[in-house]
N, C-alpha and C. Protein backbone atom coordinates (compact mmCIF):
# COMPACT_ATOMS: atom_id res chain seq x y z
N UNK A 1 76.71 72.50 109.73
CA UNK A 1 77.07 73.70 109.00
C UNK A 1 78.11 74.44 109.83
N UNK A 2 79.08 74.99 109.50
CA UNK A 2 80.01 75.25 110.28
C UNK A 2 80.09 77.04 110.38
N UNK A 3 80.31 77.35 111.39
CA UNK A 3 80.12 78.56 112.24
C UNK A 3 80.65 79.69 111.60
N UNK A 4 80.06 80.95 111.37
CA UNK A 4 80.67 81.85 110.39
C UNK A 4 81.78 82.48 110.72
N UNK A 5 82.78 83.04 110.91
CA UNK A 5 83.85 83.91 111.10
C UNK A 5 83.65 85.40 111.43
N UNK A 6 84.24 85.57 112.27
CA UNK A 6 83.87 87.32 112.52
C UNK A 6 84.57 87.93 111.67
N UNK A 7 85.45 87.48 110.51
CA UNK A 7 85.54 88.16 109.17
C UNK A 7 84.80 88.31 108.11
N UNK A 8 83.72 87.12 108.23
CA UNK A 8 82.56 87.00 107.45
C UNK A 8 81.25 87.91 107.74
N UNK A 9 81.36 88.14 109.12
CA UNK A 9 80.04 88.78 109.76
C UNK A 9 80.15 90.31 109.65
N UNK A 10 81.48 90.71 109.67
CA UNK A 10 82.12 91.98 109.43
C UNK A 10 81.68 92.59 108.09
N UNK A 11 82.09 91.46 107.57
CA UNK A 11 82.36 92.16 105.56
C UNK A 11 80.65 92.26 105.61
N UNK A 12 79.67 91.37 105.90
CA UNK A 12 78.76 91.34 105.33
C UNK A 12 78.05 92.49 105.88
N UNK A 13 78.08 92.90 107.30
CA UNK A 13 77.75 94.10 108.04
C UNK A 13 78.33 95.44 107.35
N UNK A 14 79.03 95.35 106.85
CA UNK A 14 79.91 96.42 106.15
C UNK A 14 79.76 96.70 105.30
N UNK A 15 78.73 96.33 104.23
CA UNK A 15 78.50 96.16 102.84
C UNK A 15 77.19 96.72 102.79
N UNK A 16 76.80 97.97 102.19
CA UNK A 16 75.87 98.60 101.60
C UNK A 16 75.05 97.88 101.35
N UNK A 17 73.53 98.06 101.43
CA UNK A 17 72.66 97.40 100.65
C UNK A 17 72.78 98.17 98.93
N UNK A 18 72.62 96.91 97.54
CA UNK A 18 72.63 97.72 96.79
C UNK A 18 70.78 97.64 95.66
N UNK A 19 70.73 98.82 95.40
CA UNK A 19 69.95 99.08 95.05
C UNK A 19 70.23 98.94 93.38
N UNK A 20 69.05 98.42 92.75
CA UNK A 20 69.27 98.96 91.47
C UNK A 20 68.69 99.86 90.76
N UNK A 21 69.15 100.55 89.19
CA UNK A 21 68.94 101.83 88.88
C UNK A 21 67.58 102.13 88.67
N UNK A 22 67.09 100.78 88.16
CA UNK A 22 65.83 101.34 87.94
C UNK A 22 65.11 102.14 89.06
N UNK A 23 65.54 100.90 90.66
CA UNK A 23 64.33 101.51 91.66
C UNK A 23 64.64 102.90 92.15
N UNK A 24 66.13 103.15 91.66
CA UNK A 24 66.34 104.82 92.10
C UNK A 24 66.42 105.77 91.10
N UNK A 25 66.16 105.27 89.93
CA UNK A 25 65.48 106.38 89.06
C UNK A 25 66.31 106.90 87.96
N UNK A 26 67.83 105.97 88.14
CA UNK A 26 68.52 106.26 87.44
C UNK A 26 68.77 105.96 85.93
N UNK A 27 68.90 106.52 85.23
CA UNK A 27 69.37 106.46 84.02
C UNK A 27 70.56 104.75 83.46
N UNK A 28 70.30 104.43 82.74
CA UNK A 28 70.74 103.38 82.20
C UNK A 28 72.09 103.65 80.90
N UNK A 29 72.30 104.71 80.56
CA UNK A 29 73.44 104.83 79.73
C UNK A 29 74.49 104.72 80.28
N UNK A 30 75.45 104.46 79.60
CA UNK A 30 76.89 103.76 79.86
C UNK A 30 77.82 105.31 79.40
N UNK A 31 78.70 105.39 80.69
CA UNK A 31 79.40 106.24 81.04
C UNK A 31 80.52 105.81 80.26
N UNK A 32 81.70 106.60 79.68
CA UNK A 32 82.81 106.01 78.75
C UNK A 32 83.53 105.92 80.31
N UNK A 33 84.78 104.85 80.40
CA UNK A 33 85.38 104.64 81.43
C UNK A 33 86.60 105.12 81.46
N UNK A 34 87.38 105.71 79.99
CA UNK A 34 88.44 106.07 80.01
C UNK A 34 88.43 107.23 78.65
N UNK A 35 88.58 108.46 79.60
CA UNK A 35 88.90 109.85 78.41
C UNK A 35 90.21 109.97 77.98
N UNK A 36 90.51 110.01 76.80
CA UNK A 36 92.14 110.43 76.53
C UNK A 36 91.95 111.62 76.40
N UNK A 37 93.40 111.98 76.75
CA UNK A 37 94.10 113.17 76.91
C UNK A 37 94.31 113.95 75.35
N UNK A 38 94.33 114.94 75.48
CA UNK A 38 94.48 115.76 73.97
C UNK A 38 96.20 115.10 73.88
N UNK A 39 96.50 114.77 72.94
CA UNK A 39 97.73 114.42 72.42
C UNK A 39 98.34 115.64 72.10
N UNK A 40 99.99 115.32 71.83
CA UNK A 40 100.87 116.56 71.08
C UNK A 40 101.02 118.23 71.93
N UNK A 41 100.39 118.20 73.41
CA UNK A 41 100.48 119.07 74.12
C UNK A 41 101.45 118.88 74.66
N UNK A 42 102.67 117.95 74.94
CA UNK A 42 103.58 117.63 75.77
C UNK A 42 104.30 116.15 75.34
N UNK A 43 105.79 116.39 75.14
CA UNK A 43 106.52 115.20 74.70
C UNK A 43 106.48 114.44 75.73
N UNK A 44 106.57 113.62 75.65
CA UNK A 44 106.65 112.53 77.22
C UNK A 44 108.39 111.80 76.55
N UNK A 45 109.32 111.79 77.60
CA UNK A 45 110.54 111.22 77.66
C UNK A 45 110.52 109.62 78.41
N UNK A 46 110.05 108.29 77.36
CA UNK A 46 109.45 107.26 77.42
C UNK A 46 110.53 106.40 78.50
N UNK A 47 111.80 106.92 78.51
CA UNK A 47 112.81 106.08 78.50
C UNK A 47 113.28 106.58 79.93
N UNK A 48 112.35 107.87 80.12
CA UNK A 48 112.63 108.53 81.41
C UNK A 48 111.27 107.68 82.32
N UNK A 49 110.39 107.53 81.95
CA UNK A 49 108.93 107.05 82.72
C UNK A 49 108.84 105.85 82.63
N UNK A 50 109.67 104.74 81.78
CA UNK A 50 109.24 103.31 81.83
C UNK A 50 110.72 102.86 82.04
N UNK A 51 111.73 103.09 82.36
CA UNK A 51 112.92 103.09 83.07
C UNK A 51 113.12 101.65 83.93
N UNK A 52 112.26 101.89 84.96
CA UNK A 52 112.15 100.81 85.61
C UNK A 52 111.51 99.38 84.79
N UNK A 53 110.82 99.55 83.62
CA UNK A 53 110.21 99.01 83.16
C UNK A 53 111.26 97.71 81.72
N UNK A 54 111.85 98.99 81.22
CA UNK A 54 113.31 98.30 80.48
C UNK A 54 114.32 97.62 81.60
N UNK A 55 114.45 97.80 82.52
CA UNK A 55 115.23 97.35 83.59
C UNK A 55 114.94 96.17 84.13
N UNK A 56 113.48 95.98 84.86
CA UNK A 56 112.97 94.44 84.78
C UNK A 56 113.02 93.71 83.51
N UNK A 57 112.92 93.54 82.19
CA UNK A 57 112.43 93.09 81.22
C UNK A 57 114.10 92.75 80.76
N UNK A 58 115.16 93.21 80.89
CA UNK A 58 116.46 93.04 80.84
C UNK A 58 116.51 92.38 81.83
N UNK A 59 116.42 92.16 83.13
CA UNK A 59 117.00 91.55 83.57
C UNK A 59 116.27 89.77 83.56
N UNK A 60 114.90 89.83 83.26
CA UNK A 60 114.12 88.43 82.71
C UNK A 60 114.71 88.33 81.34
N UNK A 61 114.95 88.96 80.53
CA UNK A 61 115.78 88.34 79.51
C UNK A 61 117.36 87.52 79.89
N UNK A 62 118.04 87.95 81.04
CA UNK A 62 119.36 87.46 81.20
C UNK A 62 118.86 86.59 81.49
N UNK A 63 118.12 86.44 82.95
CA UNK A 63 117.25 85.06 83.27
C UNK A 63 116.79 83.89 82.51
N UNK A 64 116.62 84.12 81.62
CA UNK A 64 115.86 83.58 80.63
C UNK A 64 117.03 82.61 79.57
N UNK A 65 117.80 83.76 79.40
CA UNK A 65 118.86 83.30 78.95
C UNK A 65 119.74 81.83 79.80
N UNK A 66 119.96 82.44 80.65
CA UNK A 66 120.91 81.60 81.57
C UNK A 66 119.98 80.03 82.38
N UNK A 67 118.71 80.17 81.93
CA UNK A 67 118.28 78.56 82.54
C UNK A 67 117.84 78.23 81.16
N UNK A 68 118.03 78.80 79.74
CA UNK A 68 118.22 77.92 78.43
C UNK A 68 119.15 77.77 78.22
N UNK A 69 120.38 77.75 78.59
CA UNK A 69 121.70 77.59 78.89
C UNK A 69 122.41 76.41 79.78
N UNK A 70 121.59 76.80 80.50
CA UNK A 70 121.33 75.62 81.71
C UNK A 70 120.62 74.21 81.20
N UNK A 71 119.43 74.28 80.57
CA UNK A 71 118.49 73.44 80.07
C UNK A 71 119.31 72.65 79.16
N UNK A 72 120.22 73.12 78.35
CA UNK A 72 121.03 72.85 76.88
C UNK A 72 122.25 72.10 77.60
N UNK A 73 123.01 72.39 78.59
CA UNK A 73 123.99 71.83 79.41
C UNK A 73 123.61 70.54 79.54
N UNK A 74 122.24 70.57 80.42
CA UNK A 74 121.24 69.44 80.85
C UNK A 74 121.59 68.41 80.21
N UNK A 75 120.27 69.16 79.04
CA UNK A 75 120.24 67.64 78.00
C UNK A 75 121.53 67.05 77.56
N UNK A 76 122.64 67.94 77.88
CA UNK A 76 123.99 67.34 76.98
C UNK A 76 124.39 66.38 77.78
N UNK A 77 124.34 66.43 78.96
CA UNK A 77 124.96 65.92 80.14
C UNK A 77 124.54 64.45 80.01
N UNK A 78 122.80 64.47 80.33
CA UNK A 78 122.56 63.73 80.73
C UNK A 78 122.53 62.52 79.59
N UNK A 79 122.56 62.44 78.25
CA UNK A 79 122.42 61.85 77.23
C UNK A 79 123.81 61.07 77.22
């Protein structure tokens, strides 16, 4: 069996014992995980906050473009 790692002995030392709800008395209902926000209190400028987001996605489209371009060359070539 091969010898544990002092990264292994760490994490496991490091790690809470966990208890469950019942034995601490807790309640069993399910918490919602995500509240929305009241809408229509504030315009959001989409083009200002996902910016970076149109910017990658343009530039995988050129990408995209240019090795089906490439691919189409290919097959011409090689035929």
């Amino acid at each position: 069996m091969p010898k544990k790692s002092k990264r292994s002995q760490r994490r496991s030392a490091s790690t809470p014992a966990v208890r469950s709800k019942a034995a601490t008395g807790e309640s069993t209902v399910a918490k919602p995980a995500f509240t929305p926000r009241a809408t229509g209190s504030s315009k959001v400028d989409l083009a200002q906050e996902y910016g970076y987001v149109f910017a990658d996605l343009r530039k995988i489209a050129v990408i995209a473009v240019a090795m089906f371009a490439l691919l189409v060359v290919l097959a011409l070539v090689i035929r």
